[in-house]
PDB file of N, CA and C in Angstrom:
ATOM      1  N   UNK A   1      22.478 -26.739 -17.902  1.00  0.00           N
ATOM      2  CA  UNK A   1      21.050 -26.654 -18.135  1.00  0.00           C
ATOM      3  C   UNK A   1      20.611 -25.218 -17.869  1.00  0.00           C
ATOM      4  N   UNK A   2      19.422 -24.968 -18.518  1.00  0.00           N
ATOM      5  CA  UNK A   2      19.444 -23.248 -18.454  1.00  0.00           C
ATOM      6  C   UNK A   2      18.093 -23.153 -17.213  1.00  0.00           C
ATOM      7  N   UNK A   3      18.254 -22.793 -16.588  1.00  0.00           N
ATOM      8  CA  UNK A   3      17.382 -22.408 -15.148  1.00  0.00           C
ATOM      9  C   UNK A   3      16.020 -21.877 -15.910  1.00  0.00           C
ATOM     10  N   UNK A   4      16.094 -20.636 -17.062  1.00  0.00           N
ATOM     11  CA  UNK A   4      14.979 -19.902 -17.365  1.00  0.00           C
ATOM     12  C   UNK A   4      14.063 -20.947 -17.867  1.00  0.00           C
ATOM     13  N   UNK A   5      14.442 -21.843 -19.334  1.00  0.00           N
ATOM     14  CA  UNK A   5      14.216 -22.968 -19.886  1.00  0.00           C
ATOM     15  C   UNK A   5      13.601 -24.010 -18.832  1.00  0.00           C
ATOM     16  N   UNK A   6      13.628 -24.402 -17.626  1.00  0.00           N
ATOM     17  CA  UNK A   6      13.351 -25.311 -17.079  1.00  0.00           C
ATOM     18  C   UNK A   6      12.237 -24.647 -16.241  1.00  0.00           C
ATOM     19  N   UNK A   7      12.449 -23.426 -15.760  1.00  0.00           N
ATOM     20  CA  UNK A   7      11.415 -22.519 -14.861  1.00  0.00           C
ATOM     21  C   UNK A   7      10.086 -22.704 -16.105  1.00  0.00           C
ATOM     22  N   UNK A   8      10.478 -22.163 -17.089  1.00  0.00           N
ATOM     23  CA  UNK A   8       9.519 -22.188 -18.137  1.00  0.00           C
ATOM     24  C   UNK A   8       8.905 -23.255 -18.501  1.00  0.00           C
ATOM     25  N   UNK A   9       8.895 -24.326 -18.734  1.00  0.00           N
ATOM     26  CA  UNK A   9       8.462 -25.568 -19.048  1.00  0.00           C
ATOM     27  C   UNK A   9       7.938 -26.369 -17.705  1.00  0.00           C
ATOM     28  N   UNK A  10       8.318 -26.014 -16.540  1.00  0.00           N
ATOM     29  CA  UNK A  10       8.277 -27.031 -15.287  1.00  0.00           C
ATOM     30  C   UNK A  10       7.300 -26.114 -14.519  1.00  0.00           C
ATOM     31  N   UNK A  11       7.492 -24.863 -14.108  1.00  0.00           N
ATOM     32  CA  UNK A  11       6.957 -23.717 -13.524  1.00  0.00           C
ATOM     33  C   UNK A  11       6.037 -22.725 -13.656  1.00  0.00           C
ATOM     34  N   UNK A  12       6.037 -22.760 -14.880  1.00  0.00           N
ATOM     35  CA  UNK A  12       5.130 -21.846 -15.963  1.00  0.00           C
ATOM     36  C   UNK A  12       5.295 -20.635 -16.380  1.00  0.00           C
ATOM     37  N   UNK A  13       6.593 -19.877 -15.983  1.00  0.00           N
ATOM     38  CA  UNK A  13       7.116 -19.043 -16.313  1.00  0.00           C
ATOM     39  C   UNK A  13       8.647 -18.980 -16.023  1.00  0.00           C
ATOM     40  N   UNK A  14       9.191 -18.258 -17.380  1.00  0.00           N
ATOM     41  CA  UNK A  14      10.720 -18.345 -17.303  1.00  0.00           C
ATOM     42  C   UNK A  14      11.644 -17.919 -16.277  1.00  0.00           C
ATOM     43  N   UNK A  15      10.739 -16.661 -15.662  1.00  0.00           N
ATOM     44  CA  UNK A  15      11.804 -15.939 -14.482  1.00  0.00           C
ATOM     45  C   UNK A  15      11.261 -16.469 -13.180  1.00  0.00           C
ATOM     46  N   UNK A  16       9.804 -17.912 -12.917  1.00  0.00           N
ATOM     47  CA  UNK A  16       9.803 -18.075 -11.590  1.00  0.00           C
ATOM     48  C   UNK A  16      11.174 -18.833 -10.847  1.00  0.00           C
ATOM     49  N   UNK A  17      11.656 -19.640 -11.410  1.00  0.00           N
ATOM     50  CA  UNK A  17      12.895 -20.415 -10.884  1.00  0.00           C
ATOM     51  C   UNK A  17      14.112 -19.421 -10.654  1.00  0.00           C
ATOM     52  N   UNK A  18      14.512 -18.992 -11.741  1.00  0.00           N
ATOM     53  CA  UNK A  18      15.513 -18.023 -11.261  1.00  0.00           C
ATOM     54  C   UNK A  18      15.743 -17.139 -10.170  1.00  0.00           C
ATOM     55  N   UNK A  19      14.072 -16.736 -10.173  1.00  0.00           N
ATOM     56  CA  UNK A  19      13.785 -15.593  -9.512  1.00  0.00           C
ATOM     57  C   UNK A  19      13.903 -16.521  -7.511  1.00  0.00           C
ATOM     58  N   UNK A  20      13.493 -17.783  -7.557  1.00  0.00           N
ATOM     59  CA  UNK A  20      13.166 -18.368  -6.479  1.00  0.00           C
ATOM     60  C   UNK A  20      14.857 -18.470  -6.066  1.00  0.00           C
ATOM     61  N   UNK A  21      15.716 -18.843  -7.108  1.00  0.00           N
ATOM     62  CA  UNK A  21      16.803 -19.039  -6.731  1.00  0.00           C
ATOM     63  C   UNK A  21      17.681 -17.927  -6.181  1.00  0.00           C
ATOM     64  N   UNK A  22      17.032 -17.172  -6.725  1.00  0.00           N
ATOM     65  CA  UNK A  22      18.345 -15.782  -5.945  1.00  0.00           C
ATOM     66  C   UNK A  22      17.448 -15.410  -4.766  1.00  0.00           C
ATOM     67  N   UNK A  23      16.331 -15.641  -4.563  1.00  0.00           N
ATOM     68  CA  UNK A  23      16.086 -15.878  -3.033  1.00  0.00           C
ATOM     69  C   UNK A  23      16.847 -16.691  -2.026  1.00  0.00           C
ATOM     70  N   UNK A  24      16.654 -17.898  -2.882  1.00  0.00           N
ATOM     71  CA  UNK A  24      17.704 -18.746  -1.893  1.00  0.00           C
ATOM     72  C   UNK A  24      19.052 -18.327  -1.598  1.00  0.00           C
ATOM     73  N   UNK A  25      19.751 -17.912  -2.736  1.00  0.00           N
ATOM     74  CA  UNK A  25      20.760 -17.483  -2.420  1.00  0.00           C
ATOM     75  C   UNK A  25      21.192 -16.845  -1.663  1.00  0.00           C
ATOM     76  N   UNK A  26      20.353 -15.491  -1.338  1.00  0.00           N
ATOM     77  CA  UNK A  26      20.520 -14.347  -0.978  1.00  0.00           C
ATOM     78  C   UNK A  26      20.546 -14.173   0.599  1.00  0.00           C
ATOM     79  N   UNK A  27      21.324 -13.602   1.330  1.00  0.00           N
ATOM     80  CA  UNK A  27      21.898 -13.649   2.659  1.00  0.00           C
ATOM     81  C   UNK A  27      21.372 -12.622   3.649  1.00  0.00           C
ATOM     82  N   UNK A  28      20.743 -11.974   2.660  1.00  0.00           N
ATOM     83  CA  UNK A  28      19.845 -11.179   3.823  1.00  0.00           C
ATOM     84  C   UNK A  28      18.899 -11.899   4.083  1.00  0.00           C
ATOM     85  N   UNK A  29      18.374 -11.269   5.539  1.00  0.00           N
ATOM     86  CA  UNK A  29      17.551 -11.398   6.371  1.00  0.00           C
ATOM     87  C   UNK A  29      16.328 -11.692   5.576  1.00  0.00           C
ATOM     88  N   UNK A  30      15.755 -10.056   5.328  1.00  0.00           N
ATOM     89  CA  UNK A  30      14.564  -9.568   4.559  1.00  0.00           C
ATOM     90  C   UNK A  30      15.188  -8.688   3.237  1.00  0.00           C
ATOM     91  N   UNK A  31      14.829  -8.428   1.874  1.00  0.00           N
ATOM     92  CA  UNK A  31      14.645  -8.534   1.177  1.00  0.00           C
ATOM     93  C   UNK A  31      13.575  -7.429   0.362  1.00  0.00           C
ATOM     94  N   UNK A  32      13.424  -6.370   0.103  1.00  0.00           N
ATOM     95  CA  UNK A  32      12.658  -5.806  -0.915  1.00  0.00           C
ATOM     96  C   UNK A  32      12.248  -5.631  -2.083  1.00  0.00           C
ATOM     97  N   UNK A  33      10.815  -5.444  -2.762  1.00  0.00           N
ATOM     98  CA  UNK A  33      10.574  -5.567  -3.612  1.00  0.00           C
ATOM     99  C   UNK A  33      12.024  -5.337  -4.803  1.00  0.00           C
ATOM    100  N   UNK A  34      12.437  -4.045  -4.746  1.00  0.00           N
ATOM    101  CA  UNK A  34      13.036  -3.760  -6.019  1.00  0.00           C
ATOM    102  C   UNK A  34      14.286  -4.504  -6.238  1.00  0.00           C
ATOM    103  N   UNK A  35      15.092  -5.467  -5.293  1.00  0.00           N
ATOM    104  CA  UNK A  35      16.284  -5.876  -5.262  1.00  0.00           C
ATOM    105  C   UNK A  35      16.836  -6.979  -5.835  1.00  0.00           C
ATOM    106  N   UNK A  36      15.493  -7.790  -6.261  1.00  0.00           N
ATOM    107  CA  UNK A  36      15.940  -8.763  -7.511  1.00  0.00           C
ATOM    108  C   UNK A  36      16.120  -8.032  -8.508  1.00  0.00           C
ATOM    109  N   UNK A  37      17.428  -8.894  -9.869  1.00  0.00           N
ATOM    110  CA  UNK A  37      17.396  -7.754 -10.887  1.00  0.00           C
ATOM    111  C   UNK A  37      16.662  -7.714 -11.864  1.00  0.00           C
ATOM    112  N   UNK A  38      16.532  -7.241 -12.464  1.00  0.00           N
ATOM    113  CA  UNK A  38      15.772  -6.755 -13.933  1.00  0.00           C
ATOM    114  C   UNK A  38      15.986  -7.991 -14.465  1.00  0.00           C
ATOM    115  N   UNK A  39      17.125  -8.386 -14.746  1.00  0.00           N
ATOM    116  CA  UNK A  39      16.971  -9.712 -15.356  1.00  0.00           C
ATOM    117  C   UNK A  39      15.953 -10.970 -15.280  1.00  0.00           C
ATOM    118  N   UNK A  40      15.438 -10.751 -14.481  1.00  0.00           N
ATOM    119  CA  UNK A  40      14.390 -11.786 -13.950  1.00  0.00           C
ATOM    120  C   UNK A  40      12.736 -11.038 -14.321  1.00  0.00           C
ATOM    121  N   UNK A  41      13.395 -10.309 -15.531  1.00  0.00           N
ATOM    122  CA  UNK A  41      11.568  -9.290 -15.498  1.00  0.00           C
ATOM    123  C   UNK A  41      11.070  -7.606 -14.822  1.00  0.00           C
ATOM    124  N   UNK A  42      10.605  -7.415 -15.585  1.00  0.00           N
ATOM    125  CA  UNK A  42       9.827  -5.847 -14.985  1.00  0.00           C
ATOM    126  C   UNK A  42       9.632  -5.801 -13.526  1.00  0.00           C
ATOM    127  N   UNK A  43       9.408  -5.065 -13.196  1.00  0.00           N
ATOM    128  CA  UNK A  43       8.857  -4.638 -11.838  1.00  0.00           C
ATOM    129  C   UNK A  43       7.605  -5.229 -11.696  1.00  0.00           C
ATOM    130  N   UNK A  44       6.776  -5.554 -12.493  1.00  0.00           N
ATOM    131  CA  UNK A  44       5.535  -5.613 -12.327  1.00  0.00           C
ATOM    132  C   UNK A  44       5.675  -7.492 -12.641  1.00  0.00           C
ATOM    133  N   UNK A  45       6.052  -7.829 -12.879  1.00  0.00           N
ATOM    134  CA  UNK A  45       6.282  -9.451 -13.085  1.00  0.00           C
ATOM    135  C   UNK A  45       6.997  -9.617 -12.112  1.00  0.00           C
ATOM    136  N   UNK A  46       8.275  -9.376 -11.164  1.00  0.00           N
ATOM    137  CA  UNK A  46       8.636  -9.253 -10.734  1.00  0.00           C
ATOM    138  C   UNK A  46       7.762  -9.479  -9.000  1.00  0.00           C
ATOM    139  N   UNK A  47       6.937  -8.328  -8.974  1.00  0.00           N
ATOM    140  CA  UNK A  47       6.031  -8.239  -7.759  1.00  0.00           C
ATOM    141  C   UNK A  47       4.990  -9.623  -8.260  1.00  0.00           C
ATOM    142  N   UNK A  48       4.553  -9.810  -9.224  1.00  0.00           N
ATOM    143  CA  UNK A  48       3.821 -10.786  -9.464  1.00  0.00           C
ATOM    144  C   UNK A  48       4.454 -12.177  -8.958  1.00  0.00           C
ATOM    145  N   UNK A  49       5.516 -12.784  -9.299  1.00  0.00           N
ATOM    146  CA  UNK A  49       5.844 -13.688  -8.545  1.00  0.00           C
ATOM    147  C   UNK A  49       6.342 -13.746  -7.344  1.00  0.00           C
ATOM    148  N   UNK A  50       6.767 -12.739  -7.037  1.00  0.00           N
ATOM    149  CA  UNK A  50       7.030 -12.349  -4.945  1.00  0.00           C
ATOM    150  C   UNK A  50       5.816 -12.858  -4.370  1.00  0.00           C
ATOM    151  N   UNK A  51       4.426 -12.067  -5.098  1.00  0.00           N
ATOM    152  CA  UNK A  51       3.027 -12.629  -5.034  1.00  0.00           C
ATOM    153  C   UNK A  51       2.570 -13.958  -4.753  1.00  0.00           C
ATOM    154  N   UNK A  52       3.089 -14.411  -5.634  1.00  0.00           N
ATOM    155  CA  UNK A  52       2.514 -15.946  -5.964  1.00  0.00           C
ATOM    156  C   UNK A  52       3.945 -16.712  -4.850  1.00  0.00           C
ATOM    157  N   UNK A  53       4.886 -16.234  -4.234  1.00  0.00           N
ATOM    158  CA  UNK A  53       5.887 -17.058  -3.737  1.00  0.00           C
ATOM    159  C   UNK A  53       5.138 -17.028  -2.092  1.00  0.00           C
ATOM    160  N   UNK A  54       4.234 -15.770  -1.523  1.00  0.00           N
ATOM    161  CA  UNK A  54       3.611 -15.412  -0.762  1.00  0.00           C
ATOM    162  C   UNK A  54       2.607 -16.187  -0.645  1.00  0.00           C
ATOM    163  N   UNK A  55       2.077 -16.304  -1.420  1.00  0.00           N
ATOM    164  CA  UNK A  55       0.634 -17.306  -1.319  1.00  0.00           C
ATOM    165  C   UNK A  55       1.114 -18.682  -1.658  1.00  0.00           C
ATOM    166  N   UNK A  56       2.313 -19.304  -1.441  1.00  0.00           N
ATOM    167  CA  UNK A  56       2.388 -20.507  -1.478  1.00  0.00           C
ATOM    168  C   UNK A  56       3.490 -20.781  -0.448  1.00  0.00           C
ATOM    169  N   UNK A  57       3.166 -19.942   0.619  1.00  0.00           N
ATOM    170  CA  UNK A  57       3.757 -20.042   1.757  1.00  0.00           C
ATOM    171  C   UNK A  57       5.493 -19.817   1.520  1.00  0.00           C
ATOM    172  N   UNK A  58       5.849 -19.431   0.748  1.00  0.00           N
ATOM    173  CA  UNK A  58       7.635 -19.311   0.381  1.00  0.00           C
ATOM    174  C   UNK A  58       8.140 -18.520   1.204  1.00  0.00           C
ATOM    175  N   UNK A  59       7.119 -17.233   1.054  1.00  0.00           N
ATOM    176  CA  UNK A  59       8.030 -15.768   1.278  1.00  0.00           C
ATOM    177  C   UNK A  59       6.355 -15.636   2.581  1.00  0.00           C
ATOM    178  N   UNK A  60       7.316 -14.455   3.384  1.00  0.00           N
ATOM    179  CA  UNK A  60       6.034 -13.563   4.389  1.00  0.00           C
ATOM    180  C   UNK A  60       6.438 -12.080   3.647  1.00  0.00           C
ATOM    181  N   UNK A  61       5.676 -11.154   4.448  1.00  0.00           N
ATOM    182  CA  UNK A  61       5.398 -10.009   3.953  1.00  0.00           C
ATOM    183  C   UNK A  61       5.625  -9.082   5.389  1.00  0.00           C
ATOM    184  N   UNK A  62       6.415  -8.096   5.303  1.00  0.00           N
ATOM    185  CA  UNK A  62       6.424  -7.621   6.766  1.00  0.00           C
ATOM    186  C   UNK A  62       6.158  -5.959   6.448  1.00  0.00           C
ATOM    187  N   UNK A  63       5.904  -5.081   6.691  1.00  0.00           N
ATOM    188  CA  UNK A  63       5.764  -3.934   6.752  1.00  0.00           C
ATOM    189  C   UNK A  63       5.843  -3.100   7.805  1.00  0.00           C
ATOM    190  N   UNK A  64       7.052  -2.561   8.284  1.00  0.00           N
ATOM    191  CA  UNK A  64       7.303  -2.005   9.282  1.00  0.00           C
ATOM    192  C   UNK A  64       6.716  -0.589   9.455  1.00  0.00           C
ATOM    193  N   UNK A  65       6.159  -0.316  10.821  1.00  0.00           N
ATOM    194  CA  UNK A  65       5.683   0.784  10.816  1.00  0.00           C
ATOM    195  C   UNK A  65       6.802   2.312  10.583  1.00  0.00           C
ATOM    196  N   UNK A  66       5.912   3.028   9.727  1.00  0.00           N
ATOM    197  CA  UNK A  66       6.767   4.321   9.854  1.00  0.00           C
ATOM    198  C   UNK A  66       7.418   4.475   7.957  1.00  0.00           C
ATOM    199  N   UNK A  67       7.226   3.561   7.554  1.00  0.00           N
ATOM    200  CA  UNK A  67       7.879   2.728   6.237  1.00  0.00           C
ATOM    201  C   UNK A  67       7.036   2.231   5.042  1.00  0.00           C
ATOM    202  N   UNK A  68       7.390   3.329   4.102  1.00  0.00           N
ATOM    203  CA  UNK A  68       6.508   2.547   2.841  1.00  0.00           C
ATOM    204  C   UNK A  68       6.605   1.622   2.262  1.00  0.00           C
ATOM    205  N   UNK A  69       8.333   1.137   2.499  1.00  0.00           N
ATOM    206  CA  UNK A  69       8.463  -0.284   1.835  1.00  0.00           C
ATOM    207  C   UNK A  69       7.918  -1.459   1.735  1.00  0.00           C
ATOM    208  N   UNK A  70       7.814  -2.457   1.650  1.00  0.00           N
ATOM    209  CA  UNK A  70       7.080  -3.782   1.681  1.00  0.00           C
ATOM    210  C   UNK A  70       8.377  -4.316   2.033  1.00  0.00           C
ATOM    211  N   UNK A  71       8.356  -5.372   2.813  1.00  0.00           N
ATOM    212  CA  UNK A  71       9.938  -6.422   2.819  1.00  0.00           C
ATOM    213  C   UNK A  71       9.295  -8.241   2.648  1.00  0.00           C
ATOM    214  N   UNK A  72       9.841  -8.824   2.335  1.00  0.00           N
ATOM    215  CA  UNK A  72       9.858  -9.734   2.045  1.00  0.00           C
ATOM    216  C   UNK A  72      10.929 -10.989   2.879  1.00  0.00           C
ATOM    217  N   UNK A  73      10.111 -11.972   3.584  1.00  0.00           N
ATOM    218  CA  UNK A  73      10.734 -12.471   4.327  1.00  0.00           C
ATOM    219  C   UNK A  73      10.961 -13.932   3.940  1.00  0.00           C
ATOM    220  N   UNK A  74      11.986 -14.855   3.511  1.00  0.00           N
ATOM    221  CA  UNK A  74      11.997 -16.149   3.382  1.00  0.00           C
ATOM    222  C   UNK A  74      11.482 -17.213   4.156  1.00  0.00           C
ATOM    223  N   UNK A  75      10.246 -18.139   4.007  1.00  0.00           N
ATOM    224  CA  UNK A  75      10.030 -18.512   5.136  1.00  0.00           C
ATOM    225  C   UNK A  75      11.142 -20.042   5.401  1.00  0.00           C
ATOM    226  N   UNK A  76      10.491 -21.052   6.120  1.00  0.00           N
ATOM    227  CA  UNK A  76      11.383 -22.556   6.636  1.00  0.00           C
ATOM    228  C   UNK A  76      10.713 -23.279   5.368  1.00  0.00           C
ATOM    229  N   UNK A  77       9.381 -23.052   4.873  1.00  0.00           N
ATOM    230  CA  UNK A  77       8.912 -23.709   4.192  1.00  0.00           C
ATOM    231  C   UNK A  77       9.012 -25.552   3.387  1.00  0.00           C
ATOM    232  N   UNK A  78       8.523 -26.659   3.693  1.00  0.00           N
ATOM    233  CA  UNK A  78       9.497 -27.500   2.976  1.00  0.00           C
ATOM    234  C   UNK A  78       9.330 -27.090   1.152  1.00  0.00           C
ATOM    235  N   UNK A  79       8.406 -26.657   0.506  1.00  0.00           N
ATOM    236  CA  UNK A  79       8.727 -26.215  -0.574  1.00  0.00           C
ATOM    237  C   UNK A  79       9.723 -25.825  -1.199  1.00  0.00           C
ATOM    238  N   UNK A  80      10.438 -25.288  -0.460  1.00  0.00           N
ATOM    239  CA  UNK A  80      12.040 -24.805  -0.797  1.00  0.00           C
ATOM    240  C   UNK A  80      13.059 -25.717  -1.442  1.00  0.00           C
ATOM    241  N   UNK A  81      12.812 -26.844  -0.947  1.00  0.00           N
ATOM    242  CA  UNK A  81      13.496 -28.242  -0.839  1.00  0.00           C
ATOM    243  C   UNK A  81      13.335 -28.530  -2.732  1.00  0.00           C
ATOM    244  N   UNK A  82      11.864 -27.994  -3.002  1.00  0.00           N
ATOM    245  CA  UNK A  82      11.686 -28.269  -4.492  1.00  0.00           C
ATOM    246  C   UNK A  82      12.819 -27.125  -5.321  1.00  0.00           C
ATOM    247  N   UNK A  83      12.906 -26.373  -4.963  1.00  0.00           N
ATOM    248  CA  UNK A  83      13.888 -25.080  -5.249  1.00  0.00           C
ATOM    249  C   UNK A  83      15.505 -25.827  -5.206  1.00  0.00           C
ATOM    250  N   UNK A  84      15.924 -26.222  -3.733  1.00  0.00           N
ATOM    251  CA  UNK A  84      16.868 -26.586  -4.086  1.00  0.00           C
ATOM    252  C   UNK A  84      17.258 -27.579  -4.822  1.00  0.00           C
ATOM    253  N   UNK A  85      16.246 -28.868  -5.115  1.00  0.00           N
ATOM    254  CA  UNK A  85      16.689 -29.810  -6.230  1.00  0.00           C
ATOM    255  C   UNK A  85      16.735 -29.322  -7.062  1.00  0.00           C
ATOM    256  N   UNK A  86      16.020 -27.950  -7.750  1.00  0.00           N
ATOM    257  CA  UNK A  86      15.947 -27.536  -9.090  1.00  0.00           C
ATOM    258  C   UNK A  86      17.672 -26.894  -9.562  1.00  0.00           C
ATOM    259  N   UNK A  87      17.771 -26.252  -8.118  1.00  0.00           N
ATOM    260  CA  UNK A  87      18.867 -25.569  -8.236  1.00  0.00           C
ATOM    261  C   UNK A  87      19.843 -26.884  -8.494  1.00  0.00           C
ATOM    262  N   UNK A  88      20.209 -27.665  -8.120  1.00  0.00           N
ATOM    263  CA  UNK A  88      21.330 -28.407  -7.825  1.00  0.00           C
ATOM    264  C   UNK A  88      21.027 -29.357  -9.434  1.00  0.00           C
ATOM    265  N   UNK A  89      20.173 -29.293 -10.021  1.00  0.00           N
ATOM    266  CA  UNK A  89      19.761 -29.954 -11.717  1.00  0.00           C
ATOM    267  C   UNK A  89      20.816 -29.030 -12.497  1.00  0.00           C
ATOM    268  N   UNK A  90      19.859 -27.634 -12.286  1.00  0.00           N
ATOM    269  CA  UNK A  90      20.071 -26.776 -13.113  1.00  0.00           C
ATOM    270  C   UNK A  90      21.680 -26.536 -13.470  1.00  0.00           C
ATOM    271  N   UNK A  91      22.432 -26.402 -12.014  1.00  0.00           N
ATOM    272  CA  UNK A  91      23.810 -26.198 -11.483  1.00  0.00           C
ATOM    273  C   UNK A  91      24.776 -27.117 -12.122  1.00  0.00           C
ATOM    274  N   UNK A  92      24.466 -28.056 -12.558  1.00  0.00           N
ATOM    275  CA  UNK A  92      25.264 -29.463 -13.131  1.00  0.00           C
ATOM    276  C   UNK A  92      25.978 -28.716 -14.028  1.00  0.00           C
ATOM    277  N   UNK A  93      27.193 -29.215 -14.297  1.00  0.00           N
ATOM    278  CA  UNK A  93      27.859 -28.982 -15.906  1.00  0.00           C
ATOM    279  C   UNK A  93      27.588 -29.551 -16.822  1.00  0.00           C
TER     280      UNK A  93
END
């Protein structure tokens, strides 16, 4: 099943699922804007759903002093739980 296809129709955009999933995946701690890839969209779509993962309690936002970066923190969230069923659909052969 194609992750983009299902993000798109279920989510409302093609790169939110994907994009949620390589969060999950991903083994760091925290996380910066630019480190999801391109594949998942511009920079600016990109920050747009980090956005929207923020305001629905997914992700925190940390900004360390001294540091222009923004970081991005995964929260416990149970929302996630919707992520991983998607993942584990999508994942099927």
């Amino acid at each position: 099943m194609d992750a983009a296809r299902v993000s798109n129709d279920l989510f409302g955009r093609a790169c939110r699922l994907p994009l949620a999933l390589w969060i999950l995946r991903n083994n760091k701690e925290r996380f910066f804007q630019s480190e999801p890839p391109q594949m998942f969209g511009g920079r600016t779509a990109i920050r747009q759903e980090l956005d929207r993962f923020v305001n629905a309690g997914l992700l925190d936002i940390e900004r360390p002093d001294n540091e222009s970066r923004v970081y991005y923190v995964r929260t416990d969230s149970p929302l996630w739980e919707i992520v991983r069923t998607a993942r584990d659909i999508v994942d099927r052969p």
